[in-house]
N, C-alpha and C. Protein backbone atom coordinates (compact mmCIF):
# COMPACT_ATOMS: atom_id res chain seq x y z
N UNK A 1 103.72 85.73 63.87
CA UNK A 1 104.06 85.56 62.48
C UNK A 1 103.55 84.21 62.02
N UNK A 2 102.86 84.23 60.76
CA UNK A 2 102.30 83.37 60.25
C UNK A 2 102.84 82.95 58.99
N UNK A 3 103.20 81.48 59.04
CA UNK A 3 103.65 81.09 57.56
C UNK A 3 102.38 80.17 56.39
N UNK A 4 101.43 80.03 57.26
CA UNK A 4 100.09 79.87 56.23
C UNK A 4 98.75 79.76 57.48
N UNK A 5 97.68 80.11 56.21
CA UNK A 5 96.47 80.46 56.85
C UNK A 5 95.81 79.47 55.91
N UNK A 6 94.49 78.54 56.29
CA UNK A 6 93.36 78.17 55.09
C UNK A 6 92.39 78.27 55.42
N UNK A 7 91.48 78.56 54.85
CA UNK A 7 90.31 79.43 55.45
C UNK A 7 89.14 78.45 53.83
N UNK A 8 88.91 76.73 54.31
CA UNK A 8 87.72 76.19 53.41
C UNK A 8 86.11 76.89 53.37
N UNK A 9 85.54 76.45 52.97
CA UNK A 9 84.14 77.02 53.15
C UNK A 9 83.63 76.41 54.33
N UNK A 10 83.92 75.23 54.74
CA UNK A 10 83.23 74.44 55.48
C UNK A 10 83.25 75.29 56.92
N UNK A 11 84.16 76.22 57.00
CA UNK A 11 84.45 76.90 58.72
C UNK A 11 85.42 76.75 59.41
N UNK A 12 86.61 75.63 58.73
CA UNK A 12 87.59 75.28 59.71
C UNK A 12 88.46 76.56 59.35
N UNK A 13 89.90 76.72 60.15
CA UNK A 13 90.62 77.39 60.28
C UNK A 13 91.72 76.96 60.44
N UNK A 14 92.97 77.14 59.82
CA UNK A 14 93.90 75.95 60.41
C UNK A 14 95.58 77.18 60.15
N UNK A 15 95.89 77.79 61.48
CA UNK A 15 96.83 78.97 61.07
C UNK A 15 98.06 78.49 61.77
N UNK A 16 99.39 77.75 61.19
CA UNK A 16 100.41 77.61 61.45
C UNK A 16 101.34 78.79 61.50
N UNK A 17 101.92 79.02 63.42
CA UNK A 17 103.29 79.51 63.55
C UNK A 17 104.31 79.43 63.17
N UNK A 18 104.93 80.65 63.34
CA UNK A 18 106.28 80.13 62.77
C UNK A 18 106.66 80.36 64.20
N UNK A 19 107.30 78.95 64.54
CA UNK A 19 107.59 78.90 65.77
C UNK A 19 108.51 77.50 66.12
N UNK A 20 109.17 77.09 67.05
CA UNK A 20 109.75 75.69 67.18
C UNK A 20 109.52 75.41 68.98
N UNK A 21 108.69 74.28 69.30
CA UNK A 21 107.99 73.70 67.96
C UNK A 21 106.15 74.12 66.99
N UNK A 22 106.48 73.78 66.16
CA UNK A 22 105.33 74.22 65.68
C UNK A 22 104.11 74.19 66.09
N UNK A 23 103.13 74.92 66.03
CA UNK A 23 101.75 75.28 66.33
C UNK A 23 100.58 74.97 65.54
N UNK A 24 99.74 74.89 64.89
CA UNK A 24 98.93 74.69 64.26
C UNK A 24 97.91 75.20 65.34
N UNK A 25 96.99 76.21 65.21
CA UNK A 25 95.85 76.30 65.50
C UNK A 25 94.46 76.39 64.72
N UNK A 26 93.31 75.68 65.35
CA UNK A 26 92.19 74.95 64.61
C UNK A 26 91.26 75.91 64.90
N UNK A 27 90.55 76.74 64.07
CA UNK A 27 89.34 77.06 64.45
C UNK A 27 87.98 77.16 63.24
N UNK A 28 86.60 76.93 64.02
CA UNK A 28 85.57 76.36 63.61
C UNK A 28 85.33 74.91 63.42
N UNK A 29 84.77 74.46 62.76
CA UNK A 29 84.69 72.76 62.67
C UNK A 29 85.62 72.33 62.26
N UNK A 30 85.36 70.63 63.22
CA UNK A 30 86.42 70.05 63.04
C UNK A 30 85.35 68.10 62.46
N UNK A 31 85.31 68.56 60.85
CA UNK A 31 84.17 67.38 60.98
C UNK A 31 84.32 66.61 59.64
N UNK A 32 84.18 65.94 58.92
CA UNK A 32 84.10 65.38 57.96
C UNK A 32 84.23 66.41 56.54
N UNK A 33 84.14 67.81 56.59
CA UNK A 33 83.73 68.03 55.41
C UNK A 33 85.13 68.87 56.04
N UNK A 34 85.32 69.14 57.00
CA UNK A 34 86.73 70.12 56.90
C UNK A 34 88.21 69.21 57.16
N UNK A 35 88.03 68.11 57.62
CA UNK A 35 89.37 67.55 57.97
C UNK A 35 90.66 67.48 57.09
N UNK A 36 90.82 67.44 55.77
CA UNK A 36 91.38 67.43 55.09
C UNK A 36 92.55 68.54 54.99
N UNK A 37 91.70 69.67 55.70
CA UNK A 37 93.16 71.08 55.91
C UNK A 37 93.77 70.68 56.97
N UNK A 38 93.36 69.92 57.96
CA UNK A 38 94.21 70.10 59.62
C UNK A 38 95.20 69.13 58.70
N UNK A 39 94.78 67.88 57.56
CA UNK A 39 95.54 66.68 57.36
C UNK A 39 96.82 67.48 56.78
N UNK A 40 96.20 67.43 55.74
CA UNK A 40 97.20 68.61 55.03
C UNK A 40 98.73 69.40 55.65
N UNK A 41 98.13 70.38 56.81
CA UNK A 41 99.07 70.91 57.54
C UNK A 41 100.20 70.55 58.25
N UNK A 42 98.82 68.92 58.63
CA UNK A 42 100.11 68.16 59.63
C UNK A 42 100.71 67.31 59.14
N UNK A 43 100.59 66.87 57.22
CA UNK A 43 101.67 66.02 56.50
C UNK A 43 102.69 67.12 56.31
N UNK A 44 102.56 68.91 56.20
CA UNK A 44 103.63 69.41 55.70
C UNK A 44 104.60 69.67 56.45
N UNK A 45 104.06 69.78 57.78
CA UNK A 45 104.97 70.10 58.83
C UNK A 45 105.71 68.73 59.65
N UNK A 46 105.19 67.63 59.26
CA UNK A 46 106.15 66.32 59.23
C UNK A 46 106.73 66.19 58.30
N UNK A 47 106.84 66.53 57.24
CA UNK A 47 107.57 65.86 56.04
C UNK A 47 108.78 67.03 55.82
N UNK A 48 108.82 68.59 56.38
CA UNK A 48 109.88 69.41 56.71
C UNK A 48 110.85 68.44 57.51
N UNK A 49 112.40 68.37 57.65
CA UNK A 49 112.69 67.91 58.98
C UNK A 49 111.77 67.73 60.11
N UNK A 50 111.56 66.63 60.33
CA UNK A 50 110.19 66.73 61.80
C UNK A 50 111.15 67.42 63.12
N UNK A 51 109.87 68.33 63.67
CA UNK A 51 110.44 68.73 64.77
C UNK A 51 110.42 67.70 66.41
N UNK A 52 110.43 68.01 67.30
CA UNK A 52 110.50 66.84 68.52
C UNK A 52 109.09 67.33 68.44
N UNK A 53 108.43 68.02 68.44
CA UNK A 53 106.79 68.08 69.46
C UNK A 53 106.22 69.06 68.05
N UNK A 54 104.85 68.81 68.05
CA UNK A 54 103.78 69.72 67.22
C UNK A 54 102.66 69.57 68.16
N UNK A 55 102.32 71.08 68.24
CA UNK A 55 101.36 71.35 69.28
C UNK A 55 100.08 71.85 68.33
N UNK A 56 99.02 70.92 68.65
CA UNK A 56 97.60 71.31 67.99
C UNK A 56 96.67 72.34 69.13
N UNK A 57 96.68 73.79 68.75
CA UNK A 57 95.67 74.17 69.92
C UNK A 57 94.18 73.84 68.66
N UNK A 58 93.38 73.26 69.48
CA UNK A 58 91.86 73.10 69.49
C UNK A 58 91.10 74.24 70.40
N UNK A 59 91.57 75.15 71.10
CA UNK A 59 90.70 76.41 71.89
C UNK A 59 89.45 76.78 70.78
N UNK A 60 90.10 77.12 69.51
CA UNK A 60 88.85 77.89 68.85
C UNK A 60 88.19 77.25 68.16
N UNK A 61 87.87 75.68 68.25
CA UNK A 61 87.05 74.69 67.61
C UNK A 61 85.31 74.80 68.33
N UNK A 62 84.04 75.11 67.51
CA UNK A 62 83.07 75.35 67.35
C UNK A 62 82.53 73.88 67.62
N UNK A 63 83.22 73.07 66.67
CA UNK A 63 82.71 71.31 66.70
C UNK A 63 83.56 70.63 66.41
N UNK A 64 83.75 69.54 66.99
CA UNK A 64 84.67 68.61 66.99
C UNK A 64 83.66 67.20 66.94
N UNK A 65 83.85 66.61 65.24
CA UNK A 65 82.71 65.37 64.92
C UNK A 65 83.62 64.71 65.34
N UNK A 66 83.14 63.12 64.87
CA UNK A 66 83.80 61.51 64.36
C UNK A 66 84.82 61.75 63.79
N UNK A 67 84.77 62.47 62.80
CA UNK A 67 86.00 62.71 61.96
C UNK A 67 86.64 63.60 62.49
N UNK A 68 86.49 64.12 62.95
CA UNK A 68 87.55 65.28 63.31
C UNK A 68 88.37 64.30 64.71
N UNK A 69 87.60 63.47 65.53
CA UNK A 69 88.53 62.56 66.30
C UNK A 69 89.10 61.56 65.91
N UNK A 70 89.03 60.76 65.05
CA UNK A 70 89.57 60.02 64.00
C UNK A 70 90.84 60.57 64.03
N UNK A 71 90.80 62.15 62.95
CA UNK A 71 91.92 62.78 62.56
C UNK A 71 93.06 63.04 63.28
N UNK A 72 92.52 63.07 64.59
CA UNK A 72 93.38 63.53 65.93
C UNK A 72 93.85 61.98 66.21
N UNK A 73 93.35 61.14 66.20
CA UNK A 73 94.02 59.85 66.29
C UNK A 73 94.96 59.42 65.68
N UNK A 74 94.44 59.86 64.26
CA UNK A 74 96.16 59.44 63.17
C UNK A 74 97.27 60.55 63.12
N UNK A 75 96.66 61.64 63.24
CA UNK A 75 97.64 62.61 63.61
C UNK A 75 98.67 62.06 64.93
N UNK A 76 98.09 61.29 65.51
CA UNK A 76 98.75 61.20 66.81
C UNK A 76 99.76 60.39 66.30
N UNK A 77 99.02 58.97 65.56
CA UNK A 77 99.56 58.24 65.16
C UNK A 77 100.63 58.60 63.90
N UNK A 78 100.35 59.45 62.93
CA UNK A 78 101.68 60.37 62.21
C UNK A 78 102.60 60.46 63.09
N UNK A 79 102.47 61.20 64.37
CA UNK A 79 103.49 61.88 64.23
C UNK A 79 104.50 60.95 64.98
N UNK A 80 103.57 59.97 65.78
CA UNK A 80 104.23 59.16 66.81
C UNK A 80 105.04 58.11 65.96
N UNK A 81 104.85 57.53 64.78
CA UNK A 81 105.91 57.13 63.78
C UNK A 81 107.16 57.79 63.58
N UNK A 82 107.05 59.12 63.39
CA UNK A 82 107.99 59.72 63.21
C UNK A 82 109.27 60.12 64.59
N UNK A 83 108.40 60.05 65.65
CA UNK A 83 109.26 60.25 66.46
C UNK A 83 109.25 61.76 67.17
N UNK A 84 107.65 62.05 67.06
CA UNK A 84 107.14 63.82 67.33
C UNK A 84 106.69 63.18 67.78
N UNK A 85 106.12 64.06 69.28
CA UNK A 85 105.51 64.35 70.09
C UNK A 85 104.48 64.99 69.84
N UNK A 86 103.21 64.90 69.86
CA UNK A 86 102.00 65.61 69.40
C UNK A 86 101.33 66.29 71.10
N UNK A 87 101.01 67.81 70.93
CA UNK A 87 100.37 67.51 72.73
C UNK A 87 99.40 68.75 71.89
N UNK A 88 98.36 68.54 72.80
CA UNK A 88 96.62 68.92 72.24
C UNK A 88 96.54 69.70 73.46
N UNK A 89 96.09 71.07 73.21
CA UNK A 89 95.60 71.97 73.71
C UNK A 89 94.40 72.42 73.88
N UNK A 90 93.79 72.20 74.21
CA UNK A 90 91.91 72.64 75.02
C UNK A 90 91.54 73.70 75.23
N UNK A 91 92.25 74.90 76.21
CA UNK A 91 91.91 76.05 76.05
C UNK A 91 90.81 75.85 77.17
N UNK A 92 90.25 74.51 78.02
CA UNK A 92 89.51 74.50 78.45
C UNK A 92 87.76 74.35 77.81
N UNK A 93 87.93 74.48 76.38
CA UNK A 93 87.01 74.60 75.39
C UNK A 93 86.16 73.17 76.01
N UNK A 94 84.68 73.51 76.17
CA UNK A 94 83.89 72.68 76.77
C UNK A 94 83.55 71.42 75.36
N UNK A 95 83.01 72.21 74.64
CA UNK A 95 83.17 71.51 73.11
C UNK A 95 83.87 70.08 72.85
N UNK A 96 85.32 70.74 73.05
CA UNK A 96 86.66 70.34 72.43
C UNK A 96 86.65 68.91 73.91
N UNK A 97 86.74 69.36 75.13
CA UNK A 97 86.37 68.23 76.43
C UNK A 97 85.51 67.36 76.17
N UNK A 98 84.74 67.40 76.04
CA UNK A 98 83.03 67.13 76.03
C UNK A 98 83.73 65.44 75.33
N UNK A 99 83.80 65.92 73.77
CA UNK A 99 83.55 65.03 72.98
C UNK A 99 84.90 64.36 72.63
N UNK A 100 86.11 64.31 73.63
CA UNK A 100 87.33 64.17 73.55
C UNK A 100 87.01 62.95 75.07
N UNK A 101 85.69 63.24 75.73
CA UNK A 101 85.68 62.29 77.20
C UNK A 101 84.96 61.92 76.27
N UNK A 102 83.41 61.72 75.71
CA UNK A 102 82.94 60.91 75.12
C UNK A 102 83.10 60.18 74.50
N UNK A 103 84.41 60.17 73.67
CA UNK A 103 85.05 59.36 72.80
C UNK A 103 85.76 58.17 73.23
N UNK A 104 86.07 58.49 74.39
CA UNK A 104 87.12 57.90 75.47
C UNK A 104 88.78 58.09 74.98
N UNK A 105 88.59 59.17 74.12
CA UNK A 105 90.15 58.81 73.75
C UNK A 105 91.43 60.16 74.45
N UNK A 106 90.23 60.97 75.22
CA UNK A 106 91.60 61.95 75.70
C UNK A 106 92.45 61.53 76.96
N UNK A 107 92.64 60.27 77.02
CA UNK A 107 93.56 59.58 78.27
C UNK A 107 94.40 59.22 77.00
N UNK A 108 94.29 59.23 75.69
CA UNK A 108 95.34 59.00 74.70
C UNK A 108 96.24 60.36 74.45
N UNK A 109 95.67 60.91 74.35
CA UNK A 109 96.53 62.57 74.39
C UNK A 109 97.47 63.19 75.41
N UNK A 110 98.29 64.10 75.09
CA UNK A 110 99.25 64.57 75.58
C UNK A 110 98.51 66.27 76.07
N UNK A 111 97.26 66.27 77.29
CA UNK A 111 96.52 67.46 76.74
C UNK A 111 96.83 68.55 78.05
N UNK A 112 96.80 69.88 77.29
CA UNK A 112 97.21 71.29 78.06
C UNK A 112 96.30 72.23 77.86
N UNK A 113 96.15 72.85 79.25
CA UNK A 113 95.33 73.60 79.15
C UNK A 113 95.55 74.83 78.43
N UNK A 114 97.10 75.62 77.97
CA UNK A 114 97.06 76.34 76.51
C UNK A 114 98.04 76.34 76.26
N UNK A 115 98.28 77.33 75.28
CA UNK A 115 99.65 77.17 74.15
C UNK A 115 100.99 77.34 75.08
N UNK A 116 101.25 78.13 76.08
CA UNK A 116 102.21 78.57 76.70
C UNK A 116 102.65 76.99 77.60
N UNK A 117 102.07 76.92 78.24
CA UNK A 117 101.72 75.14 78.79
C UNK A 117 102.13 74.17 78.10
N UNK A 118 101.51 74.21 76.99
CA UNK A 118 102.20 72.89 75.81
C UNK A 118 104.09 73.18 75.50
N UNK A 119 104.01 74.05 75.28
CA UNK A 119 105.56 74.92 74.71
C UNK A 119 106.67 74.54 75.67
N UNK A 120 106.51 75.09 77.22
CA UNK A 120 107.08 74.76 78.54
C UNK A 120 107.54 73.37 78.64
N UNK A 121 107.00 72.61 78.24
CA UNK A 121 107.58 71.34 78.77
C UNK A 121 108.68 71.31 77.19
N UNK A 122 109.96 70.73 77.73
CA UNK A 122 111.17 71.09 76.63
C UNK A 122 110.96 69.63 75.68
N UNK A 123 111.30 68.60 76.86
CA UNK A 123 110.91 66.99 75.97
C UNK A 123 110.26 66.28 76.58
N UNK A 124 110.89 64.90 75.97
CA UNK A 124 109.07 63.91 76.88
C UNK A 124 110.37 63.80 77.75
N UNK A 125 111.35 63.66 78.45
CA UNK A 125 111.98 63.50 79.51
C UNK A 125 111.48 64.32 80.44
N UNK A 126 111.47 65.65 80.22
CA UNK A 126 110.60 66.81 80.91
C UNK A 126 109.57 66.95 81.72
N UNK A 127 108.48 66.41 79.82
CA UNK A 127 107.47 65.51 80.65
C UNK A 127 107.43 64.98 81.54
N UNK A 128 107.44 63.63 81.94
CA UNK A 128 107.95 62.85 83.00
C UNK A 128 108.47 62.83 84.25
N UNK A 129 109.26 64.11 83.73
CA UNK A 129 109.59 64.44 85.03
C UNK A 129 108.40 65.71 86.06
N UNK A 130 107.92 66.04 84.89
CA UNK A 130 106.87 66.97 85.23
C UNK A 130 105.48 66.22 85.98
N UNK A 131 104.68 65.10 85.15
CA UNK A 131 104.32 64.35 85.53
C UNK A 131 104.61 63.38 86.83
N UNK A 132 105.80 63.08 87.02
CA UNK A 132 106.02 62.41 88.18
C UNK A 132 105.80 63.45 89.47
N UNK A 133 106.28 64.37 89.12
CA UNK A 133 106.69 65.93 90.23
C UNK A 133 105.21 65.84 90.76
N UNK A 134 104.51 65.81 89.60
CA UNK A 134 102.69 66.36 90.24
C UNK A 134 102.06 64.99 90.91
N UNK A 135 102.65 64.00 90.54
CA UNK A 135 101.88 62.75 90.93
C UNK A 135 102.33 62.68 92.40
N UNK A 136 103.68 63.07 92.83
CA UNK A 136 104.58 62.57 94.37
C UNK A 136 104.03 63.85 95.08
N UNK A 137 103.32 64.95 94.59
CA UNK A 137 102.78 66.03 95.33
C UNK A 137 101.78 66.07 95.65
N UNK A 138 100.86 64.69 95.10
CA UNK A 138 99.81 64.78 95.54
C UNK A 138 99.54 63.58 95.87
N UNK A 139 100.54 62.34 96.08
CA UNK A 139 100.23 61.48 96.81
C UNK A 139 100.34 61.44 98.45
């Protein structure tokens, strides 16, 4: 179930769940001429009561520019003001990797390999504890 779809000319895609916590998924470009819908989505769904976590899947992103990592930066930075948890989903998308290591900024992200994955972890306590679990299992 979907509570909005936007569909610009530019190619992006930006289709919010109705779900807790919320979803936003991105598909086609993610670049200067489309950023403005992901912005959009993710001022409306902060400015509702914010939820603890908003999960961005990026799986069906085509391109991911400058701007479109920028966006993911202040998004991060939105939500992390507020006191949300933002965690970025890949899908494994080579694309979406690629230019998320090139950037150097996906050691800044909270990133999963898909939507079910992101969802699972309940809070950042969770986290943490999830994280620690994998770190003492493989030391």
């Amino acid at each position: 179930m979907f509570s909005g779809e936007y569909s610009p000319p530019g190619g992006l895609r930006v289709i919010r769940a109705n779900r807790n916590p919320p979803v936003l998924a991105l598909s086609g470009e993610l670049d200067l001429a489309t950023v403005q819908r992901p912005v959009d989505a993710v001022v409306a769904v902060l400015t509702q009561p914010a939820p603890e976590v908003l999960v961005l899947d990026l799986t069906g992103l085509a391109f991911l520019g400058a701007a479109g990592i920028r966006t993911l930066l202040a998004t991060q930075d939105h939500a992390s003001a507020r006191g949300v948890g933002l965690r970025i989903v890949t899908g494994g998308n080579p694309v979406v990797e690629r230019y998320l290591s090139v950037a150097g900024v996906r050691p800044v992200f909270d990133v999963y390999p898909d939507v079910p994955s992101a969802l699972a972890v309940v809070d950042k306590g969770s986290f943490l504890d999830v994280a620690e679990g994998a770190w003492t299992e493989n030391s």
